[in-house]
C-alpha atoms as a PDB file:
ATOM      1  CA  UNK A   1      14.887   5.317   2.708  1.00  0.00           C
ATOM      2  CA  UNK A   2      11.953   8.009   2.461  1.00  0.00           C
ATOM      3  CA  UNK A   3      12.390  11.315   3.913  1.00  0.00           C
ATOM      4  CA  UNK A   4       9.399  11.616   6.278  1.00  0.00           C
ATOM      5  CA  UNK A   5      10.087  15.335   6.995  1.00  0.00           C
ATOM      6  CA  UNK A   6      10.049  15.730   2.799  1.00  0.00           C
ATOM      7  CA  UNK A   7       6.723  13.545   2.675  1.00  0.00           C
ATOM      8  CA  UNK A   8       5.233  15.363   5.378  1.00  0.00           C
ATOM      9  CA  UNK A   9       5.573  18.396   3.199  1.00  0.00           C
ATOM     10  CA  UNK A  10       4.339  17.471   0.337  1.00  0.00           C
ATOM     11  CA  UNK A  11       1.080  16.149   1.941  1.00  0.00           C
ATOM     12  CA  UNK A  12       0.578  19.578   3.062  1.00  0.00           C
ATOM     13  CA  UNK A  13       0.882  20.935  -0.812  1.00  0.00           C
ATOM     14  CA  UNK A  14      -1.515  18.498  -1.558  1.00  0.00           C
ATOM     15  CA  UNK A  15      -4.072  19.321   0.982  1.00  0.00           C
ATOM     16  CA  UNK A  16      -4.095  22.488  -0.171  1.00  0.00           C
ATOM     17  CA  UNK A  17      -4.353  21.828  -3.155  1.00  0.00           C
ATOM     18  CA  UNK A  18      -7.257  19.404  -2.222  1.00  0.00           C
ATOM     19  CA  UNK A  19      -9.174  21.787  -0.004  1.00  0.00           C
ATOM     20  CA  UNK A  20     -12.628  20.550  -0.437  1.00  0.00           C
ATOM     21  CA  UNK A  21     -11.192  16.869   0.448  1.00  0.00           C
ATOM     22  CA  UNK A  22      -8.993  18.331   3.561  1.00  0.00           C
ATOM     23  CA  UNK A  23     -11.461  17.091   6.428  1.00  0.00           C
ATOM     24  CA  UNK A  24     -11.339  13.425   5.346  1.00  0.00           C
ATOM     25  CA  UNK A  25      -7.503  13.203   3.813  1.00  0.00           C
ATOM     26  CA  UNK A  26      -7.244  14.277   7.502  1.00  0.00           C
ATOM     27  CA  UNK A  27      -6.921  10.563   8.277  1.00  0.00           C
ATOM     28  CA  UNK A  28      -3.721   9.809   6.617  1.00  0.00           C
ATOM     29  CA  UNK A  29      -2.062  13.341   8.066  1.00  0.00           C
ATOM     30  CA  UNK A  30      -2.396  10.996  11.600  1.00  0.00           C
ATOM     31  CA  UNK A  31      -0.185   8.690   9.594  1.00  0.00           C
ATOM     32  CA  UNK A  32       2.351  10.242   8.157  1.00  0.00           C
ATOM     33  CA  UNK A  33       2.440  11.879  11.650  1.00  0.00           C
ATOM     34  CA  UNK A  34       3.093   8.859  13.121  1.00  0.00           C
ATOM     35  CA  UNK A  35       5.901   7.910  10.542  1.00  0.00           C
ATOM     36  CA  UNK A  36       7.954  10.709  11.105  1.00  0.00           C
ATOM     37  CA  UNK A  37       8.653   9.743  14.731  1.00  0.00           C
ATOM     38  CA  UNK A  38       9.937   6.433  14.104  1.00  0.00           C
ATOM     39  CA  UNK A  39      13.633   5.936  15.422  1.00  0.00           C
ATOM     40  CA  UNK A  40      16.269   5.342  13.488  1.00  0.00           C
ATOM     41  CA  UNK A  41      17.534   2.388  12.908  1.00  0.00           C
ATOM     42  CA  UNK A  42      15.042   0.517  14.909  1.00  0.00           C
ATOM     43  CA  UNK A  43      15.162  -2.229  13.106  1.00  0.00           C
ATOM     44  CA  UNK A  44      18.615  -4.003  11.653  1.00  0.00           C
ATOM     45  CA  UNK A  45      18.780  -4.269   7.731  1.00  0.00           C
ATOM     46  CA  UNK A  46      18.576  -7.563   5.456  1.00  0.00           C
ATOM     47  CA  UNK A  47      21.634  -8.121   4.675  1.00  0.00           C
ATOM     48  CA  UNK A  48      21.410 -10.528   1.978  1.00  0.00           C
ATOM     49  CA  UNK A  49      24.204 -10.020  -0.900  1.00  0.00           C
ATOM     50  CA  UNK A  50      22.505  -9.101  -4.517  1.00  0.00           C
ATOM     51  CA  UNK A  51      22.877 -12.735  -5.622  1.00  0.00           C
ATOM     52  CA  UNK A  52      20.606 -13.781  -2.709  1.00  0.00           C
ATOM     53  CA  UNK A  53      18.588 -11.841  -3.524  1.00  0.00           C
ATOM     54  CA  UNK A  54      18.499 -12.081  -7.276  1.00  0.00           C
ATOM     55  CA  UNK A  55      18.067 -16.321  -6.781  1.00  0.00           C
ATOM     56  CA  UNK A  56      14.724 -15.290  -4.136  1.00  0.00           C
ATOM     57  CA  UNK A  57      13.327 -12.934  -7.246  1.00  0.00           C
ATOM     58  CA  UNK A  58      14.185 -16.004 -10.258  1.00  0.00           C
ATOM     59  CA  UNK A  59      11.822 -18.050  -8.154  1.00  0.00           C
ATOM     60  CA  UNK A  60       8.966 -15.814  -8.067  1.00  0.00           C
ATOM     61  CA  UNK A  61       9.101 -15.016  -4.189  1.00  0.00           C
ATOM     62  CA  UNK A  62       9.045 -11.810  -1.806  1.00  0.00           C
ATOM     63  CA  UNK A  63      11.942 -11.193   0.113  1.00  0.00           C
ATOM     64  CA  UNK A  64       9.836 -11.384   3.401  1.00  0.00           C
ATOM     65  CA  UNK A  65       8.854 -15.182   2.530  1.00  0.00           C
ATOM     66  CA  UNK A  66      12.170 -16.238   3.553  1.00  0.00           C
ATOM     67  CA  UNK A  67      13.282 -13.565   5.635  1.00  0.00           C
ATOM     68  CA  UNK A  68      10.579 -12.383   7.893  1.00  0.00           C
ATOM     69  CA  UNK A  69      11.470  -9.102   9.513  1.00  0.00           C
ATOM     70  CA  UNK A  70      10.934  -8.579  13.450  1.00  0.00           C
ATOM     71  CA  UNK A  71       9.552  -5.415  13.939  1.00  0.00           C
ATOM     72  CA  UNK A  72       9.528  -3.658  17.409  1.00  0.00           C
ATOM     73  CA  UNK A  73       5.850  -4.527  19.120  1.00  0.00           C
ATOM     74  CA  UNK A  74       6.156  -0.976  21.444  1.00  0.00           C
ATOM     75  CA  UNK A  75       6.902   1.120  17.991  1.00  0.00           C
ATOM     76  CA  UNK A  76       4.416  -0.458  15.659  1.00  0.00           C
ATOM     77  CA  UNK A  77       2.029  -0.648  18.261  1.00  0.00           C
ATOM     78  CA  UNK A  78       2.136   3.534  18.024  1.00  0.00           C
ATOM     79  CA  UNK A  79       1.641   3.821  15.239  1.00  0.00           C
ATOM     80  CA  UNK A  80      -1.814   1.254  15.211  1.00  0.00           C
ATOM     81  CA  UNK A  81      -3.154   3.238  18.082  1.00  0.00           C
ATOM     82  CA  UNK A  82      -4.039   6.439  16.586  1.00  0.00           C
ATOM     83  CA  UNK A  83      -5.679   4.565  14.002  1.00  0.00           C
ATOM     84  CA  UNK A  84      -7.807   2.189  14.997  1.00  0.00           C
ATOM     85  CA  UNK A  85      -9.114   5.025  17.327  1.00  0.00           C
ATOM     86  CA  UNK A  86     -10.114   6.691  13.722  1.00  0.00           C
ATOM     87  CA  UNK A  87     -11.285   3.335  12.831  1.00  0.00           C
ATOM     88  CA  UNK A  88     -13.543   2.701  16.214  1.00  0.00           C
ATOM     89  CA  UNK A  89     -15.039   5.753  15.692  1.00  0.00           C
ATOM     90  CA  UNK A  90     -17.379   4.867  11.995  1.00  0.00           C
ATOM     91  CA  UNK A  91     -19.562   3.129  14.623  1.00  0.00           C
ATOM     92  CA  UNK A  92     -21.411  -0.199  13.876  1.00  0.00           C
ATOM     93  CA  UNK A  93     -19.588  -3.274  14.588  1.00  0.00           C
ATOM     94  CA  UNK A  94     -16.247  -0.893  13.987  1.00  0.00           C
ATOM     95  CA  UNK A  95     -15.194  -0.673  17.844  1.00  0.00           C
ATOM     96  CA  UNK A  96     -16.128  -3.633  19.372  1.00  0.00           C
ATOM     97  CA  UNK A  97     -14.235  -5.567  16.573  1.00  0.00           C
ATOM     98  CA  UNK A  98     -11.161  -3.395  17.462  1.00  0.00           C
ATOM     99  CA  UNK A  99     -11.679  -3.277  20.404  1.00  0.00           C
ATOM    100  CA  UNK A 100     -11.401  -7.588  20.778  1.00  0.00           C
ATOM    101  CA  UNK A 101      -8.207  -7.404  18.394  1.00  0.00           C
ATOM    102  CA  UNK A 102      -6.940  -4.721  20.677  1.00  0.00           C
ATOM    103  CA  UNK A 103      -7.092  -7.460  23.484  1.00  0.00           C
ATOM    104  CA  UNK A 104      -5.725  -9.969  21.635  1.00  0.00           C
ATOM    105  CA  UNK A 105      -2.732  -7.534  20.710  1.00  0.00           C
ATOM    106  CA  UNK A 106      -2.512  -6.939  24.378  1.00  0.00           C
ATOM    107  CA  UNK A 107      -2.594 -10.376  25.281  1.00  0.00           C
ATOM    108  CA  UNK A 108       0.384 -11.012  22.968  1.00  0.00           C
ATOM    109  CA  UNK A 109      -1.837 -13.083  20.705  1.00  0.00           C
ATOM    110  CA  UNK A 110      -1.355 -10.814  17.637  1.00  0.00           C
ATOM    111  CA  UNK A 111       0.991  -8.754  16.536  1.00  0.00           C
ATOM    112  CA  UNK A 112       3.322  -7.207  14.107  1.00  0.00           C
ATOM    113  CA  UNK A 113       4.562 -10.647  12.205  1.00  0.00           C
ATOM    114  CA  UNK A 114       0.146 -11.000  11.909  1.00  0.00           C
ATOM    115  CA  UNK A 115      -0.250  -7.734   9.909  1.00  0.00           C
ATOM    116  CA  UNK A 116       2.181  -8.983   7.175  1.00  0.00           C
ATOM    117  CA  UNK A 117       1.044  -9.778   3.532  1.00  0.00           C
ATOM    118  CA  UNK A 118       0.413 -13.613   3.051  1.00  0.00           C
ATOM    119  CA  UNK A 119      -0.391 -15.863  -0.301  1.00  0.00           C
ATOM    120  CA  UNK A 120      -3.517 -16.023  -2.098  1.00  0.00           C
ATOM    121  CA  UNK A 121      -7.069 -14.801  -0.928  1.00  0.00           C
ATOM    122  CA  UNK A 122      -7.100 -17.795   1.286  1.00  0.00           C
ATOM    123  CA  UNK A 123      -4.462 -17.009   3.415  1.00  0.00           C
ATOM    124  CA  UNK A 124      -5.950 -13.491   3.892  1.00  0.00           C
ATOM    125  CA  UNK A 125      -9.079 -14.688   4.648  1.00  0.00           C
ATOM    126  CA  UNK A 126      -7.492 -16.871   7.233  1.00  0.00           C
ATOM    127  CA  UNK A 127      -5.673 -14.591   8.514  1.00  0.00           C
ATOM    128  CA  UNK A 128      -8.538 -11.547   8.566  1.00  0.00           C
ATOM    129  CA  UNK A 129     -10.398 -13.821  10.718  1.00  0.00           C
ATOM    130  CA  UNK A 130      -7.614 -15.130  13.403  1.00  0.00           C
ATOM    131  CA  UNK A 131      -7.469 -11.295  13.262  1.00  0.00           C
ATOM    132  CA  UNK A 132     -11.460 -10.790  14.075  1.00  0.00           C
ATOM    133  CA  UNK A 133     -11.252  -8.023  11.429  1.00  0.00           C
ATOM    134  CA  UNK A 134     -12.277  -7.406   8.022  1.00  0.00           C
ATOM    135  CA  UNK A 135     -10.325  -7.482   5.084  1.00  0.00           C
ATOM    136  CA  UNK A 136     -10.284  -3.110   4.988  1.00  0.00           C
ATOM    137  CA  UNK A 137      -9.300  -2.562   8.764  1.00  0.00           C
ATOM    138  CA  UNK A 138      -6.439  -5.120   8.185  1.00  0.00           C
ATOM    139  CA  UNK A 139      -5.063  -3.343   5.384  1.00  0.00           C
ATOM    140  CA  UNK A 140      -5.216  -0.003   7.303  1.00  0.00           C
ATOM    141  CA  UNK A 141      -3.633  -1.416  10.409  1.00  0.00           C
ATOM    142  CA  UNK A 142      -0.844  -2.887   8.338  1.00  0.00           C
ATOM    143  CA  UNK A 143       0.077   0.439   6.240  1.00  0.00           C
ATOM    144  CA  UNK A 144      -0.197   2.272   8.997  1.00  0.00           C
ATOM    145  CA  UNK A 145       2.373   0.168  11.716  1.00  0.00           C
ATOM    146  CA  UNK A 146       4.273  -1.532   9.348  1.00  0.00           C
ATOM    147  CA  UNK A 147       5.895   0.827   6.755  1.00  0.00           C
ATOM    148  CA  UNK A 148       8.885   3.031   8.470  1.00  0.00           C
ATOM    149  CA  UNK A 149       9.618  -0.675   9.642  1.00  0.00           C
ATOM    150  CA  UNK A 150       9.626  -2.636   6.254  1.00  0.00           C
ATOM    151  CA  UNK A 151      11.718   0.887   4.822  1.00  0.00           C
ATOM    152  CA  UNK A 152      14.674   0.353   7.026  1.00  0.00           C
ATOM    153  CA  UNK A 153      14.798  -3.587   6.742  1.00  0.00           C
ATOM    154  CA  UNK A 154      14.732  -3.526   3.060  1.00  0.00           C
ATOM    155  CA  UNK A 155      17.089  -0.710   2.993  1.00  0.00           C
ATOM    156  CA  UNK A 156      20.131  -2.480   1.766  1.00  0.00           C
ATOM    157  CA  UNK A 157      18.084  -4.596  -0.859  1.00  0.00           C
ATOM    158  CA  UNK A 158      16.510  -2.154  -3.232  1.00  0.00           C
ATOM    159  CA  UNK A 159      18.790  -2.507  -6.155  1.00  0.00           C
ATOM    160  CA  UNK A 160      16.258  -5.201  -8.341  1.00  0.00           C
ATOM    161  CA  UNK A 161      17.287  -6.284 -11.533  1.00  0.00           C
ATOM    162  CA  UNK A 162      15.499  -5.210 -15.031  1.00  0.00           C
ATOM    163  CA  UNK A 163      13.100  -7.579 -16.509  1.00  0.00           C
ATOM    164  CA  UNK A 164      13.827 -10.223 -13.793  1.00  0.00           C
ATOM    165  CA  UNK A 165      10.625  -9.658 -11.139  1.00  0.00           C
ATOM    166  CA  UNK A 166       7.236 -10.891 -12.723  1.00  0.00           C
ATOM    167  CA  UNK A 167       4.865 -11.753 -10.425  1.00  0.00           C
ATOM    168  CA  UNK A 168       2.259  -8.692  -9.543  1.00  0.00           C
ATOM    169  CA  UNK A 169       2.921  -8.589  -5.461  1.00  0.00           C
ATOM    170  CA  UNK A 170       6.012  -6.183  -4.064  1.00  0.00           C
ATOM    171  CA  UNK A 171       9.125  -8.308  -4.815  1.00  0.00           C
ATOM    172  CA  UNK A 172       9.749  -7.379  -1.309  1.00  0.00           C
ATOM    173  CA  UNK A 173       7.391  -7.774   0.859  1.00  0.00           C
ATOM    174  CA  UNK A 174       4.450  -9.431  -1.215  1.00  0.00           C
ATOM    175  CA  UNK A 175       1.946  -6.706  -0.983  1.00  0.00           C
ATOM    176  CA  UNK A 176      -0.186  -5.788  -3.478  1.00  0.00           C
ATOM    177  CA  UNK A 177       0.691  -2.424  -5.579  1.00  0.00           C
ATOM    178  CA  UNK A 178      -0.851   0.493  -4.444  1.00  0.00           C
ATOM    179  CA  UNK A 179      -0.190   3.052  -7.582  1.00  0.00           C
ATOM    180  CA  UNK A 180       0.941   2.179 -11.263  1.00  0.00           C
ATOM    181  CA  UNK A 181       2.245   5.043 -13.341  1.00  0.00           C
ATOM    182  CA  UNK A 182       4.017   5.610 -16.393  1.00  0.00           C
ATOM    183  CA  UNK A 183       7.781   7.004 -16.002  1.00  0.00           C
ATOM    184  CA  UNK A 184       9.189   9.647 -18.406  1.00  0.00           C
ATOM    185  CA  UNK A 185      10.279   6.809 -20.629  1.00  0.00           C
ATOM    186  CA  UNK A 186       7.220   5.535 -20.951  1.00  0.00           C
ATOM    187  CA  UNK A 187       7.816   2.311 -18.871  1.00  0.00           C
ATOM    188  CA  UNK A 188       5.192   1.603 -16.036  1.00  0.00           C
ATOM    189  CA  UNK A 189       6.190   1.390 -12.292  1.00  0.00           C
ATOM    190  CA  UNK A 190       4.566   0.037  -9.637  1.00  0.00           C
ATOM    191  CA  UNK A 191       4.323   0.799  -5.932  1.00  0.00           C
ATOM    192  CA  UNK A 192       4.091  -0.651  -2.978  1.00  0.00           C
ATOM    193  CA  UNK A 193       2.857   1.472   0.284  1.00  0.00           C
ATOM    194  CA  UNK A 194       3.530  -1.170   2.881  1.00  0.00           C
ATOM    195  CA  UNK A 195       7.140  -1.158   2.487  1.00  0.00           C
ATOM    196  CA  UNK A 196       8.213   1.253   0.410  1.00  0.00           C
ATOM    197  CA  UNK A 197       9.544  -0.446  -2.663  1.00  0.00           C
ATOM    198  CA  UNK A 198       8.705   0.383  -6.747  1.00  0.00           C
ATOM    199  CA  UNK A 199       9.574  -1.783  -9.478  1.00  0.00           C
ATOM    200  CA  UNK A 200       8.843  -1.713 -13.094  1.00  0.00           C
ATOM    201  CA  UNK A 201       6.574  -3.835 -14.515  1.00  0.00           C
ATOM    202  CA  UNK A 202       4.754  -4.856 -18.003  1.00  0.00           C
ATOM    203  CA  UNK A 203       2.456  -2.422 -19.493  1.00  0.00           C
ATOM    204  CA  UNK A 204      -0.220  -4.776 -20.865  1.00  0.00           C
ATOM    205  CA  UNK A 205      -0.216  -7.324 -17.806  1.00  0.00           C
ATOM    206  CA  UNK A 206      -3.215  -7.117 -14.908  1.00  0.00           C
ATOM    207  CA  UNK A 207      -0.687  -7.113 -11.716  1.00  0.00           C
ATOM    208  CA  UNK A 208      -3.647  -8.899  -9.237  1.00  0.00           C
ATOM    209  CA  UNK A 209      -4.736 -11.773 -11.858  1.00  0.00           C
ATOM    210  CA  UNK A 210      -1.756 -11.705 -13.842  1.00  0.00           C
ATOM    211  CA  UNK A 211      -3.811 -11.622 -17.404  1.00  0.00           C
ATOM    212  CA  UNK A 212      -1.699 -11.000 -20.519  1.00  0.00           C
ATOM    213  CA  UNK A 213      -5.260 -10.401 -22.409  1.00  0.00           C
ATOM    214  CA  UNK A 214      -4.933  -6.834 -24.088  1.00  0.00           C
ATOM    215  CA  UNK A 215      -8.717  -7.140 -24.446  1.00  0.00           C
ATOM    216  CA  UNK A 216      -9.812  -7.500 -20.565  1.00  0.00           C
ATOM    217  CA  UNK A 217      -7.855  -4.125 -19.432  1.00  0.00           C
ATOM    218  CA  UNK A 218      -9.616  -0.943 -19.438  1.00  0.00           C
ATOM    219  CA  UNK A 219      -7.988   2.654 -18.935  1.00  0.00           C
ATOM    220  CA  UNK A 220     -10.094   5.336 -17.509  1.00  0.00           C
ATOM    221  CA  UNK A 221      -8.866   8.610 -18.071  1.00  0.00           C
ATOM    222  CA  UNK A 222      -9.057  12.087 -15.733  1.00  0.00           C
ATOM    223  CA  UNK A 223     -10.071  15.169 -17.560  1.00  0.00           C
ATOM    224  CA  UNK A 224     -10.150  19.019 -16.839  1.00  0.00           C
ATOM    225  CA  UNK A 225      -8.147  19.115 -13.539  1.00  0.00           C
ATOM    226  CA  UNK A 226      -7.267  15.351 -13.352  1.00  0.00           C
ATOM    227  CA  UNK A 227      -5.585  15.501 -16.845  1.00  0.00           C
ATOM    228  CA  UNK A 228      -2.816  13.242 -16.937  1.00  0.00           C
ATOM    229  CA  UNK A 229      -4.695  10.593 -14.286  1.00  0.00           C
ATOM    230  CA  UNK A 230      -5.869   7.651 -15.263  1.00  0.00           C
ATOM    231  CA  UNK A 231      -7.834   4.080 -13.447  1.00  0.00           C
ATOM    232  CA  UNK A 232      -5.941   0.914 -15.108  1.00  0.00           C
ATOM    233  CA  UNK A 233      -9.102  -1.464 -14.362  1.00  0.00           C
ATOM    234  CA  UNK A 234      -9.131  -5.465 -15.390  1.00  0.00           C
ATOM    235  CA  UNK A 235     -12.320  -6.639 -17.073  1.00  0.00           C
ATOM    236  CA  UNK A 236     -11.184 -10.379 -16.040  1.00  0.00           C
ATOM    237  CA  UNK A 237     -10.564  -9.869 -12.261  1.00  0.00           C
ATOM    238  CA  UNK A 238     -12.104  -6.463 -11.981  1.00  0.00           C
ATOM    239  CA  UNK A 239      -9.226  -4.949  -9.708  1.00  0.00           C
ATOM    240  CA  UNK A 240      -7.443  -1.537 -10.585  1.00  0.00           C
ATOM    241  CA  UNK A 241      -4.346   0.583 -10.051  1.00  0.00           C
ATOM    242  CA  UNK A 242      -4.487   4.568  -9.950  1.00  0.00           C
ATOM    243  CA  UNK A 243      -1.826   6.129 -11.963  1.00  0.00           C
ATOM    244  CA  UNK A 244      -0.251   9.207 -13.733  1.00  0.00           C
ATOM    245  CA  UNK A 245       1.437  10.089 -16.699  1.00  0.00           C
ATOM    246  CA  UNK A 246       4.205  11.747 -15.858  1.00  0.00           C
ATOM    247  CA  UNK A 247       5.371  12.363 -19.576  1.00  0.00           C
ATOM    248  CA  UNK A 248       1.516  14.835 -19.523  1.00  0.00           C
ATOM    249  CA  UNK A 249       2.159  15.329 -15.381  1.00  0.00           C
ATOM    250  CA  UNK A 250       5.536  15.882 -15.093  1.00  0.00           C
ATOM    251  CA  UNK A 251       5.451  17.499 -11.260  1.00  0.00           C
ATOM    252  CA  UNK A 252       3.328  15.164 -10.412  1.00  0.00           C
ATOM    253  CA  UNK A 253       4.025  13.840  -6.585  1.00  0.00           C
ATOM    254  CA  UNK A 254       5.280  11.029  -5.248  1.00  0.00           C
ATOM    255  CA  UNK A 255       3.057   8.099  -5.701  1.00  0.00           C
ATOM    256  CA  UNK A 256       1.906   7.784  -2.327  1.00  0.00           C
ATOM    257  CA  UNK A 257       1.031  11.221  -1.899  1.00  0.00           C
ATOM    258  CA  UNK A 258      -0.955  11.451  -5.586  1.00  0.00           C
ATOM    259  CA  UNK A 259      -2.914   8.122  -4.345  1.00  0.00           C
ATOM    260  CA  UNK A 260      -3.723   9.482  -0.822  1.00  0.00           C
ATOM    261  CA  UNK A 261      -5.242  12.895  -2.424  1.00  0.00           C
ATOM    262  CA  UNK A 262      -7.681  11.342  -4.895  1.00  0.00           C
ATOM    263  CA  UNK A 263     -10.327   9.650  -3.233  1.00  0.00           C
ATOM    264  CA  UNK A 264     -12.674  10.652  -5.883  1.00  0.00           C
ATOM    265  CA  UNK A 265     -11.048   8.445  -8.585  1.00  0.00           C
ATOM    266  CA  UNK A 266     -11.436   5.429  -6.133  1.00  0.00           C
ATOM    267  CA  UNK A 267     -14.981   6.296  -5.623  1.00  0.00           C
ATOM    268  CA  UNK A 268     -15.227   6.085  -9.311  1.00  0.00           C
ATOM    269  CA  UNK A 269     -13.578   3.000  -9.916  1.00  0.00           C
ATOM    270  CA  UNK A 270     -15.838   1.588  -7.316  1.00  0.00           C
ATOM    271  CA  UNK A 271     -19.118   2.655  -9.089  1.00  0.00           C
ATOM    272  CA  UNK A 272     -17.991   1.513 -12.073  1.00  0.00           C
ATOM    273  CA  UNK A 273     -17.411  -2.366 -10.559  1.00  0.00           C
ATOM    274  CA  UNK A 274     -13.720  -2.410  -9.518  1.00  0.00           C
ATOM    275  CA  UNK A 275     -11.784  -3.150  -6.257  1.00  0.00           C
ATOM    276  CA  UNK A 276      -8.734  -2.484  -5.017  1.00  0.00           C
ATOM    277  CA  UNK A 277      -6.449  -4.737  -2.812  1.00  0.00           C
ATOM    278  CA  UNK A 278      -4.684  -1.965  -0.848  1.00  0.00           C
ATOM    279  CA  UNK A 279      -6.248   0.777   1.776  1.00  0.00           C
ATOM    280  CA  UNK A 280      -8.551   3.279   0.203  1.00  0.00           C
ATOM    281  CA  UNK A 281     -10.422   6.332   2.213  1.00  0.00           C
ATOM    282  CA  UNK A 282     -13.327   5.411  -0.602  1.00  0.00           C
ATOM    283  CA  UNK A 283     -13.243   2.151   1.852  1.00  0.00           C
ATOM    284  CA  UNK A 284     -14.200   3.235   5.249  1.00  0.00           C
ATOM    285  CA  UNK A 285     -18.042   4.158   3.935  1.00  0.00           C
ATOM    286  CA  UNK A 286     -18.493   0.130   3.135  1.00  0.00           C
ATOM    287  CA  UNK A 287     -16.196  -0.592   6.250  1.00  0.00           C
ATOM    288  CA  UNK A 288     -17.877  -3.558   8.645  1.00  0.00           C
END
């Protein structure tokens, strides 16, 4: 489980550290916010035994594609509020979009079970538009109601075998990774924001198209103050992961927090032709 208390601190390094960036990183301090007044054990544990769990992995699939969690509505529905009233207020087509899915949540036509990760870009295109919302408010929606959740039902499952997880998606609950950085032994680890969960995965292997091609992946590195950061970038699918060395970074923070505080590097990805698949403040300025 994450200590919200401890991540709530650390954001606060970071905006200092980030002072120029303070106004807009202002969005996720509403989240974490948020996540630190989730109850305790709201929401009762998988308990699937390790061999359950290790047969689920062999075949390729998240934990949640067989065991669905049941989130509280009220409690998730607290944590959506405060931002889609950041969201509503970019203008454009922002509010009245949000304002027709709040309805539908109301109306008990939506809600937590809708915000989950789902297969392929099909099924998220489905399901963005059931929804009424774009791809980017989806994704912002979900992170923000659905993590303290997905942390305390995949409590009891974390322990994931080496070298048996290959897919790119959380082995947990199927989102995409959020960060990919390299761990003092060299070995890269992934992370996943919606739920919590890291895993570590092949070096040389494009985690959104699943490429094996040494020749389509492109590292960007930081320099001067971002020293130690890189973009991992694929020239076949054109998606990228933010990372850090942490053999060149080695107080680097906790993968969430680096990713929040370096909006800049997504901006740059972006310019240079590359998406992301998970929540971004580079996002909101191309927001519907």
């Amino acid at each position: 489980m994450i200590d919200h208390a401890a991540l709530g601190r650390e954001w606060e390094e970071a905006l200092g550290r980030r002072k120029g960036l303070a106004s807009s990183l202002g969005f996720w301090t509403v989240v974490l916010e948020g996540w630190s007044r989730w109850p305790e054990e709201s929401v009762s544990p998988l308990r699937w035994s390790p061999l359950e769990c290790r047969e689920r992995w062999e075949r390729g699939m998240p934990l949640a594609a067989e065991a669905e969690p049941e989130l509280p509505r009220d409690q998730v529905e607290e944590l959506v509020g405060p931002v889609m009233e950041q969201l509503a207020g970019l203008g454009g087509d922002a509010a009245e979009s949000l304002q027709r899915f709040a309805a539908a949540w109301d109306g008990g036509a939506v809600g937590p079970r809708d915000l989950m990760p789902v297969a392929g870009k099909d099924g998220a295109a489905t399901r963005d538009e059931r929804l009424g919302l774009g791809a980017t408010f989806v994704s912002f929606l979900a992170l923000a109601g659905l993590r303290p959740g997905l942390e305390q039902y995949f409590a009891a499952t974390r322990e994931l075998p080496d070298g048996i997880w290959t897919p790119g998606v959380c082995p947990w609950c199927g989102g995409m990774p959020g960060y990919g950085d390299l761990v003092e032994d060299g070995r890269r680890r992934l992370s996943c924001h919606l739920c919590g969960g890291a895993w570590i995965a092949p070096r040389l292997r494009c985690p959104f198209c699943e490429s094996w091609e040494s020749r389509d992946l492109v590292r960007l590195l930081g320099e001067g103050v971002d020293e130690g950061y890189f973009i991992e970038a694929c020239r076949s699918c054109h998606g990228y992961l933010k990372g850090v060395d942490r053999r060149q970074r080695w107080n680097a923070g906790s993968p969430l927090v680096e990713d929040w505080s370096s909006p800049h590097l997504d901006i740059h990805a972006a310019r240079e032709g590359y998406w992301r698949g998970t929540p971004s403040l580079a996002h909101l300025t191309a927001a519907p």
